[in-house]
Protein backbone atom coordinates (compact mmCIF):
# COMPACT_ATOMS: atom_id res chain seq x y z
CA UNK A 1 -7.16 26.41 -68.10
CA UNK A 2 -3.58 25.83 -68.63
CA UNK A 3 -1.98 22.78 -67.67
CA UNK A 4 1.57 21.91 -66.24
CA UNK A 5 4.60 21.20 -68.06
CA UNK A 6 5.57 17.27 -67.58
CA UNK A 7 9.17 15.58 -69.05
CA UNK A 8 7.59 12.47 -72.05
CA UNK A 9 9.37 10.13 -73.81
CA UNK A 10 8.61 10.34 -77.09
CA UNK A 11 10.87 7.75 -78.60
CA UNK A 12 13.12 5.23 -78.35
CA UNK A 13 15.75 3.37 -79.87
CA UNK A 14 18.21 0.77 -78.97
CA UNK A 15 21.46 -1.22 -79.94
CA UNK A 16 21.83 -4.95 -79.45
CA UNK A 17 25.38 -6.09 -80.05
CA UNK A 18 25.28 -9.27 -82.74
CA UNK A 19 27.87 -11.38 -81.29
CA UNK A 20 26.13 -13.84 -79.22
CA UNK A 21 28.13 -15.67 -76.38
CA UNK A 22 26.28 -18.71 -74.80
CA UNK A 23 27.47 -19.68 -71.54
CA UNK A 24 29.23 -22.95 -73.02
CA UNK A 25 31.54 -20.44 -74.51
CA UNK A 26 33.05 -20.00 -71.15
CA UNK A 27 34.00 -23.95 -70.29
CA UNK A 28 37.65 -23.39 -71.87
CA UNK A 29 38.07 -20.21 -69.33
CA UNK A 30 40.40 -20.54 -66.60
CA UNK A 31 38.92 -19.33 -63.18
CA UNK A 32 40.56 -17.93 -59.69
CA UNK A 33 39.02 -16.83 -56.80
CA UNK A 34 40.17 -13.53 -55.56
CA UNK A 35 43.12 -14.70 -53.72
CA UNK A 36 44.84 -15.90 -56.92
CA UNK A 37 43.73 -19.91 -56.78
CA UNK A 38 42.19 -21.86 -59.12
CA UNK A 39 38.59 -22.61 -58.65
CA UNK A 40 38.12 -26.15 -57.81
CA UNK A 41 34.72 -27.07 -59.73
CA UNK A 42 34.53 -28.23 -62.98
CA UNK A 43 33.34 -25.27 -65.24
CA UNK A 44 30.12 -27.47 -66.42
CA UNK A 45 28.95 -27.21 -62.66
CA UNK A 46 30.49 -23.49 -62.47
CA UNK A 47 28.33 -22.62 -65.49
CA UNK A 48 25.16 -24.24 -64.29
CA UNK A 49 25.08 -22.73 -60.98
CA UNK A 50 25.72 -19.49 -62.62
CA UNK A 51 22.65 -19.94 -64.68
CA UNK A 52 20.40 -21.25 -61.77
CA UNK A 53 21.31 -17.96 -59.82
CA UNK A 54 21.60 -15.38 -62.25
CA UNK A 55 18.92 -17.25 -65.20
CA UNK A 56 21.52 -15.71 -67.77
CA UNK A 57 22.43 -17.99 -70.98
CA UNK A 58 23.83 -15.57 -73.08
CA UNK A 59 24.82 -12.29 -73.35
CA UNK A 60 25.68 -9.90 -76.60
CA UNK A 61 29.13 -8.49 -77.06
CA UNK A 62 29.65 -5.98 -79.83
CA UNK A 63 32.49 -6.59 -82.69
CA UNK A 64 36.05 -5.71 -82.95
CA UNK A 65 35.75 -2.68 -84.30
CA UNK A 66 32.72 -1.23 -82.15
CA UNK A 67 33.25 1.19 -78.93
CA UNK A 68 31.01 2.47 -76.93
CA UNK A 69 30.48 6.00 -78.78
CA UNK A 70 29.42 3.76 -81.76
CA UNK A 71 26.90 1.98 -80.10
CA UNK A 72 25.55 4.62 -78.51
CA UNK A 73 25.16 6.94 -81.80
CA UNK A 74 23.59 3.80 -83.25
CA UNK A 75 20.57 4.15 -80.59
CA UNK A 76 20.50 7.73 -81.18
CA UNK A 77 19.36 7.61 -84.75
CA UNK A 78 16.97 5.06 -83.50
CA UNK A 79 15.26 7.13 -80.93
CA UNK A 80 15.83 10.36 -83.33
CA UNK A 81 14.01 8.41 -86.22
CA UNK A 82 11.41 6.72 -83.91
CA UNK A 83 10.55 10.36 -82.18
CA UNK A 84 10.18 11.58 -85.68
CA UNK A 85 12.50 15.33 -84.77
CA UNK A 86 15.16 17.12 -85.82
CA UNK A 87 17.72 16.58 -84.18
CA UNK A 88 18.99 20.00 -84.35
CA UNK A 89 16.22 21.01 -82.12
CA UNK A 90 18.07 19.11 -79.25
CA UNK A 91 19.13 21.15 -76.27
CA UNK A 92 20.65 18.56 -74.70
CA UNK A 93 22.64 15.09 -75.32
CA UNK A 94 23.26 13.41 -72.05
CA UNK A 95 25.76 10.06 -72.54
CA UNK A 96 24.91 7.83 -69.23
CA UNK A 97 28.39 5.41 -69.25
CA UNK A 98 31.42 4.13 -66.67
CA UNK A 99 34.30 3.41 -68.67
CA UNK A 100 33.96 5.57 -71.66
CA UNK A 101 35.69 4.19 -75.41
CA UNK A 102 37.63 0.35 -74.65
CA UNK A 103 38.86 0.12 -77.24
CA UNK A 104 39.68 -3.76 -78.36
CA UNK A 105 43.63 -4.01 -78.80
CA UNK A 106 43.69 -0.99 -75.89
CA UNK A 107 42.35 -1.53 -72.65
CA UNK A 108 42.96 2.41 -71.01
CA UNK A 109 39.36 4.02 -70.59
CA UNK A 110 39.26 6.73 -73.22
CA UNK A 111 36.89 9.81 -72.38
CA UNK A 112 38.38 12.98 -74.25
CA UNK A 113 36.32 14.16 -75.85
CA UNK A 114 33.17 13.49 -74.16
CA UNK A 115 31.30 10.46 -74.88
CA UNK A 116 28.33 12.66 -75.62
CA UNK A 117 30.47 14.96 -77.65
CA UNK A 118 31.48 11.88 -79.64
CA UNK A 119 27.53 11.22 -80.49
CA UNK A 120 26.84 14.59 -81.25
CA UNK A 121 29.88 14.72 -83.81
CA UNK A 122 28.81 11.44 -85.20
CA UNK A 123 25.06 12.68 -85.59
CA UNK A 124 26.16 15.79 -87.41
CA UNK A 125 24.40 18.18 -85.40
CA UNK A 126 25.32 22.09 -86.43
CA UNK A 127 23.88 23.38 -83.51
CA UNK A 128 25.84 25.25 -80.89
CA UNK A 129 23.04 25.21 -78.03
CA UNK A 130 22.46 22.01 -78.54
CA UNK A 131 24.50 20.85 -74.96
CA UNK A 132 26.70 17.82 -74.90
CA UNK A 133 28.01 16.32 -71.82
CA UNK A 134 28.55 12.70 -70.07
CA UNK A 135 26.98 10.72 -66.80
CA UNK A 136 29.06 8.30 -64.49
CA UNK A 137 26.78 7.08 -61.95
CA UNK A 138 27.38 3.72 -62.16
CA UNK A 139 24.72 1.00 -63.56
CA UNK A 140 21.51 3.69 -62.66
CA UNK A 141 23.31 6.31 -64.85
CA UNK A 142 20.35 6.12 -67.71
CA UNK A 143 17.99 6.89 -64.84
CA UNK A 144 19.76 9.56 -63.14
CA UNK A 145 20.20 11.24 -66.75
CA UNK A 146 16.55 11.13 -67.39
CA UNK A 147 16.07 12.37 -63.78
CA UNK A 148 18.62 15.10 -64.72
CA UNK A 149 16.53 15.82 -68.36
CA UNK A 150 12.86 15.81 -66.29
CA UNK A 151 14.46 18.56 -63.75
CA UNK A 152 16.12 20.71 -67.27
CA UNK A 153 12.52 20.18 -68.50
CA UNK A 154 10.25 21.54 -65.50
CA UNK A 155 12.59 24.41 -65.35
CA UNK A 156 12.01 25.56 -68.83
CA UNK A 157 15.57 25.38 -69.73
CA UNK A 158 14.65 22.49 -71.96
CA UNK A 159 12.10 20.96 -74.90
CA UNK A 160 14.10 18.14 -76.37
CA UNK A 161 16.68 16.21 -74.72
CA UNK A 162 18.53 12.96 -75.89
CA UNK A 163 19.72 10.94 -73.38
CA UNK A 164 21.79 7.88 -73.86
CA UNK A 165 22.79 4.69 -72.29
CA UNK A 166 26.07 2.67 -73.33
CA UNK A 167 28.60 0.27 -72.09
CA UNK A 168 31.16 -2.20 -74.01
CA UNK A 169 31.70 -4.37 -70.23
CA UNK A 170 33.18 -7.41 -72.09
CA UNK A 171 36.79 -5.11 -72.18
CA UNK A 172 36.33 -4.78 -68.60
CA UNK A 173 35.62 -7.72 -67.57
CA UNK A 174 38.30 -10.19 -65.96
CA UNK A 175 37.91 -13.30 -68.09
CA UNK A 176 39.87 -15.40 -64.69
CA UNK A 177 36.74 -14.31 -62.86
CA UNK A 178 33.28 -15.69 -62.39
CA UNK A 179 31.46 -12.52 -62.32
CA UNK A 180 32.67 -12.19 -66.01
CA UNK A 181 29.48 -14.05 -67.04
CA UNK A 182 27.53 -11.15 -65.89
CA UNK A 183 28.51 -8.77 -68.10
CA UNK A 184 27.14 -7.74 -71.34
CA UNK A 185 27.63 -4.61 -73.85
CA UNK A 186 24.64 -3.08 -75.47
CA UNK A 187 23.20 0.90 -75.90
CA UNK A 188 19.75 2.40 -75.11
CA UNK A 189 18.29 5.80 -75.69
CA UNK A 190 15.11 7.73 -75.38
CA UNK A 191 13.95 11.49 -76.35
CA UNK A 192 11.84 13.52 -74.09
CA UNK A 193 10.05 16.09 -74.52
CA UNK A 194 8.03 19.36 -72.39
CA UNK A 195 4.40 18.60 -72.80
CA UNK A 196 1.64 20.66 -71.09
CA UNK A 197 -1.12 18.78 -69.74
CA UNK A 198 -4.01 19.34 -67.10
CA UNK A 199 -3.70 15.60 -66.25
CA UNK A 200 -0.55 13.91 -64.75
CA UNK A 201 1.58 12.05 -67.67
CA UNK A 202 5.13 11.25 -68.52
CA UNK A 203 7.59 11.43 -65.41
CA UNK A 204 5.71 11.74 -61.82
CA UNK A 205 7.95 11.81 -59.31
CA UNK A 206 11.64 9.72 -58.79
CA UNK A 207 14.09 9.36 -56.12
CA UNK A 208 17.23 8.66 -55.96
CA UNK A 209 20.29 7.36 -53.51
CA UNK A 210 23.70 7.13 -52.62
CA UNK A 211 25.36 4.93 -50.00
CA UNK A 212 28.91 6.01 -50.32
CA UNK A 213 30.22 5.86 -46.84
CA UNK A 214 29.84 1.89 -46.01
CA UNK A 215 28.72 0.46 -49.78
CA UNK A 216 31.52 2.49 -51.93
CA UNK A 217 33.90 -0.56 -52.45
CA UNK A 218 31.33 -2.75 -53.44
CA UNK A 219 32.00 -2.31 -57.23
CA UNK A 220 35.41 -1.65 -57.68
CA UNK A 221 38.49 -1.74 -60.47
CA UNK A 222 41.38 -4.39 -59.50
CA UNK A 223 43.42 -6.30 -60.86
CA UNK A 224 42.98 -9.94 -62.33
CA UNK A 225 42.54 -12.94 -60.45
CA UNK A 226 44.40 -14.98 -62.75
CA UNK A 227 48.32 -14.31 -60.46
CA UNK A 228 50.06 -15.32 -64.15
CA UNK A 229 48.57 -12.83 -65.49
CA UNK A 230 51.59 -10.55 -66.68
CA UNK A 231 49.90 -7.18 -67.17
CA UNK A 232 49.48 -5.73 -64.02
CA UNK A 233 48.33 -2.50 -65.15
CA UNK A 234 45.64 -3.92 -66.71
CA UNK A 235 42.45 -3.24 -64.63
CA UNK A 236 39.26 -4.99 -64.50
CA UNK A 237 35.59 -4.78 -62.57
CA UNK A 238 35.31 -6.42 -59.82
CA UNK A 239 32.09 -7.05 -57.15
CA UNK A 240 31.58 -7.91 -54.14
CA UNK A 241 28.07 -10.15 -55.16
CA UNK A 242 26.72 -11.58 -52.00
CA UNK A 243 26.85 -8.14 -50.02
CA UNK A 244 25.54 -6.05 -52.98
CA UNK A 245 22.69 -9.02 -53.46
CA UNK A 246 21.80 -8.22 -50.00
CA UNK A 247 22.05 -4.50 -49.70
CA UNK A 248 20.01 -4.45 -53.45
CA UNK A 249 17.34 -6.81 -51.38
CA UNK A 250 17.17 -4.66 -48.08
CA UNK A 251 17.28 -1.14 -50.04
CA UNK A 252 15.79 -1.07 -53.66
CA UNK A 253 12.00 -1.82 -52.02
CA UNK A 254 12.68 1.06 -49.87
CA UNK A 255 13.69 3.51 -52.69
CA UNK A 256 10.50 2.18 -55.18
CA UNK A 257 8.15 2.67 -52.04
CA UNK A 258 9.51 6.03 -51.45
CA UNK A 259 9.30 7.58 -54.87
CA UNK A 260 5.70 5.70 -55.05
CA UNK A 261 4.30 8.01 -51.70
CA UNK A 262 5.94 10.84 -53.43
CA UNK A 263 3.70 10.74 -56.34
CA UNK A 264 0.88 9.69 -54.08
CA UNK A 265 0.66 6.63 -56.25
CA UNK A 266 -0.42 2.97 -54.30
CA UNK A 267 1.72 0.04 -55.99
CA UNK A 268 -1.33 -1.39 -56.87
CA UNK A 269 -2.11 1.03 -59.91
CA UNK A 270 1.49 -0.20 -61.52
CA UNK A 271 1.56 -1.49 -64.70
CA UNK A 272 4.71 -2.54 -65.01
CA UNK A 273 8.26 -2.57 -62.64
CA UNK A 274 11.52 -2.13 -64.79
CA UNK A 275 14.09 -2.97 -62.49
CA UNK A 276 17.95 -2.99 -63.98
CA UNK A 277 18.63 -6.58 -65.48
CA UNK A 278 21.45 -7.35 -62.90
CA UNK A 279 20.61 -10.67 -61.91
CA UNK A 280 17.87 -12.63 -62.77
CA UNK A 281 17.14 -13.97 -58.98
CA UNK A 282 17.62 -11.01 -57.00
CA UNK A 283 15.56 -8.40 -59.11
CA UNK A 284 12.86 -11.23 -58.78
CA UNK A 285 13.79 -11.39 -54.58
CA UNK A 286 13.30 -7.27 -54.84
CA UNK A 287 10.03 -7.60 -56.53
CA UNK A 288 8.70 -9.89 -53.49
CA UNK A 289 9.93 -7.68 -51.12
CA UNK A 290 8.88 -4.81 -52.35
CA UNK A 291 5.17 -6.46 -52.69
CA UNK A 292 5.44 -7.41 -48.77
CA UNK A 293 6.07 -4.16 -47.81
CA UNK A 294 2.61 -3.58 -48.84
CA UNK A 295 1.25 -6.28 -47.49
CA UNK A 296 -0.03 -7.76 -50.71
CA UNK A 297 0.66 -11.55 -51.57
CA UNK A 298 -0.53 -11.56 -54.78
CA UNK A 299 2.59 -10.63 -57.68
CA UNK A 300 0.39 -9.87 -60.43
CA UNK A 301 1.43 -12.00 -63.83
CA UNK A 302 3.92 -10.55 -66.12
CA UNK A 303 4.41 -7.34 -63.80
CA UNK A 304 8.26 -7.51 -64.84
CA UNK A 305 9.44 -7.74 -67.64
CA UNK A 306 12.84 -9.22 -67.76
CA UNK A 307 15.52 -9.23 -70.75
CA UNK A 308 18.48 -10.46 -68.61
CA UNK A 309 18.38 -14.46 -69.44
CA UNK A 310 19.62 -13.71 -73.26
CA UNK A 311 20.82 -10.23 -73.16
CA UNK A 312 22.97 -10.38 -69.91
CA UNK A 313 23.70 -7.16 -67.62
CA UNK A 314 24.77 -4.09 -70.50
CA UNK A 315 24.75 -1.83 -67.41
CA UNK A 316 23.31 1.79 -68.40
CA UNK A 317 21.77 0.10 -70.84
CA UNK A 318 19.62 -2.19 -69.46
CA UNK A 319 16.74 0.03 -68.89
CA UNK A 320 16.51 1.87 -71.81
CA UNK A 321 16.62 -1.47 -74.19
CA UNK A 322 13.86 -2.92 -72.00
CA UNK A 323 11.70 0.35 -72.47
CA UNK A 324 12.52 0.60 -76.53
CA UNK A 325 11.55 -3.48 -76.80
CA UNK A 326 8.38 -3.07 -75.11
CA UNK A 327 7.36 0.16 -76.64
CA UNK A 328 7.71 -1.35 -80.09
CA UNK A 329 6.24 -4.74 -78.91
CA UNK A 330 9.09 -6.52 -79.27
CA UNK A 331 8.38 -8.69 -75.60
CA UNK A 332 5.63 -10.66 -76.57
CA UNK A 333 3.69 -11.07 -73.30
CA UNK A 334 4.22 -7.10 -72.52
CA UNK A 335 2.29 -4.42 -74.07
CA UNK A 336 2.27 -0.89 -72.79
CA UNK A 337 -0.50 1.31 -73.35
CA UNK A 338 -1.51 4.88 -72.69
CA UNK A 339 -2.38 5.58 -69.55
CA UNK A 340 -0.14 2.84 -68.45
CA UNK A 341 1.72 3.27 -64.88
CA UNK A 342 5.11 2.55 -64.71
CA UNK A 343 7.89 1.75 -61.96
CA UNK A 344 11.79 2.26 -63.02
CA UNK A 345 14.64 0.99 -60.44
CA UNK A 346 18.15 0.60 -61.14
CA UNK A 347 20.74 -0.21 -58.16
CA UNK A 348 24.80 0.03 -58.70
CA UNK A 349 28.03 1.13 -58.22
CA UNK A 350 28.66 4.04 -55.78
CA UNK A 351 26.09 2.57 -54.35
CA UNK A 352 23.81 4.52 -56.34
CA UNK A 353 19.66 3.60 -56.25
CA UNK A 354 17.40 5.27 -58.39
CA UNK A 355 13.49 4.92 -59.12
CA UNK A 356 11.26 6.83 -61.25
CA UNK A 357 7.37 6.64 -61.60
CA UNK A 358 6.01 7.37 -65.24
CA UNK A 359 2.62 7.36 -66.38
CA UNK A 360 2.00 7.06 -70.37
């Protein structure tokens, strides 16, 4: 008996930026509110709120000389290497990103030639099939790539496929503006694979979601708060927190619940729930909610695993890190083993939702 063909990650790899920046490296910063006046808390109580709702106290931001091609070639080699593969037998490199190459003294996003092209060059790869091509779908952009890779899989139009996610947010970020604190840079990758099985494994079933027509302004590019701030071509990310917070809460649940009927799995058998580190609070608010749609009280213990508190929001590349830490035991009270279940969610700009259900 022959079995189907399922999409399996076979390795991962990840790049955490070395610069470490504490949030009492932000009580010099100057803040505004979006009409252009200055905040009227003292940053020490501006910072600790921020902590109390968010949990972050630090986040990584990579070096001068680092963009976001860099980082995300340096999580290549370590999914390449931890896959053990050639990497010539790719037939696909997917880049999952939002603002392309920042570069440091040169704020303009800077996307030509691909992001994905940029890793492939970098990598060396000779081969011509081997396809090369870039993902904007705002922070679930990892997910919808892997989505993307699982459907290239099934179809047979794929064995191997690469797919990446990297952001440099601290060139993005307005440094006038609270929200600032969020954001973090970082990369994440993993390889998957077509694997024939007669029982259910790797990628199960995912769903995904875009609220365009009333959400699309939501996460936005304007300019700074700071109204001294002489470049006015310079453009920076800006949210709208307390709606997003709100439509993450009411919607995410939804979106896990649905992909979870689709693969005719109960929330019960569930390992683990990756959610996208976006805020400490609310992915903890989603987790309830999504537990009380089932009507169970109980959260089991150490369900989610959470990197957020020292590794802030790296966007795309929240996910993937969390998956590549875990997978080498690198989260001390989270182990995955085979025949593990596992939930992925990531909610952002567009407003894009995404979840996937994977089974080791």
């Amino acid at each position: 008996m022959t079995g189907r063909i399922y999409s399996v990650i076979v390795g991962t790899g990840n790049y955490i930026p070395s610069v470490r920046i504490r949030n009492e490296d932000f009580l010099t910063h100057d803040f505004f509110d979006e009409s252009g006046k200055k905040l009227g808390k003292k940053n020490q109580e501006i910072i600790e709120k921020f902590k109390e709702i968010t949990t972050i106290a630090e986040r990584r931001y990579v070096t001068d000389n680092l963009v976001t091609s860099d980082i995300a070639y340096y999580a290549a080699v370590d999914a390449i290497q931890s896959a053990d593969i050639d990497k010539e037998n790719l037939d696909y490199i997917i880049v999952a990103h939002n603002f392309g190459d920042v570069k440091n003294d040169n704020k303009m996003s800077d996307i030509v030639p691909s992001i994905a092209a940029r890793v492939k060059f970098k990598l060396e790869i000779k081969n011509p099939n081997t396809i090369a091509y870039d993902l904007t779908f705002g922070c679930p952009g990892w997910l919808q790539a892997v989505i993307q890779a699982d459907y290239f899989i099934k179809s047979g139009d794929a064995r191997k496929i690469l797919v990446i996610g990297a952001e440099v947010l601290s060139r993005v970020a307005d440094p006038h503006d609270i929200d600032s604190m969020l954001y973090a840079d970082g990369a994440g990758a993993a390889i998957l694979e077509a694997r024939e099985s007669e029982d259910p494994i790797g990628i199960l079933a995912h769903t995904t979601r875009s609220d365009t027509l009333l959400y699309s302004r939501m996460l936005h590019m304007d300019k700074s708060y700071n109204p001294e701030n002489g470049n006015m071509n310079t453009l920076f990310l800006k949210m709208n927190g307390r709606r997003l917070y709100q439509y993450a809460l009411e919607t995410v649940p939804q979106v896990i619940r649905e992909c979870l009927e689709k693969s005719k799995i109960h929330l019960k058998e569930i390992k683990n729930v990756l959610i996208h580190q976006a805020n400490g609070k609310m992915d903890d608010a989603i987790l309830q909610r999504l537990y009380k749609l089932y009507d169970m009280v109980d959260i089991p213990k150490n369900i989610m695993p959470m990197t957020i508190a020292w590794l802030g929001n790296s966007s795309v590349a929240t996910l993937p890190t969390l998956l590549d830490l875990m997978l080498k035991a690198k989260l001390k009270t989270f182990k995955i083993k085979k025949g593990d279940t596992l939930v992925f969610a990531s909610v952002g700009a567009g407003m894009n939702i995404n979840s996937l259900i994977y089974r080791m």
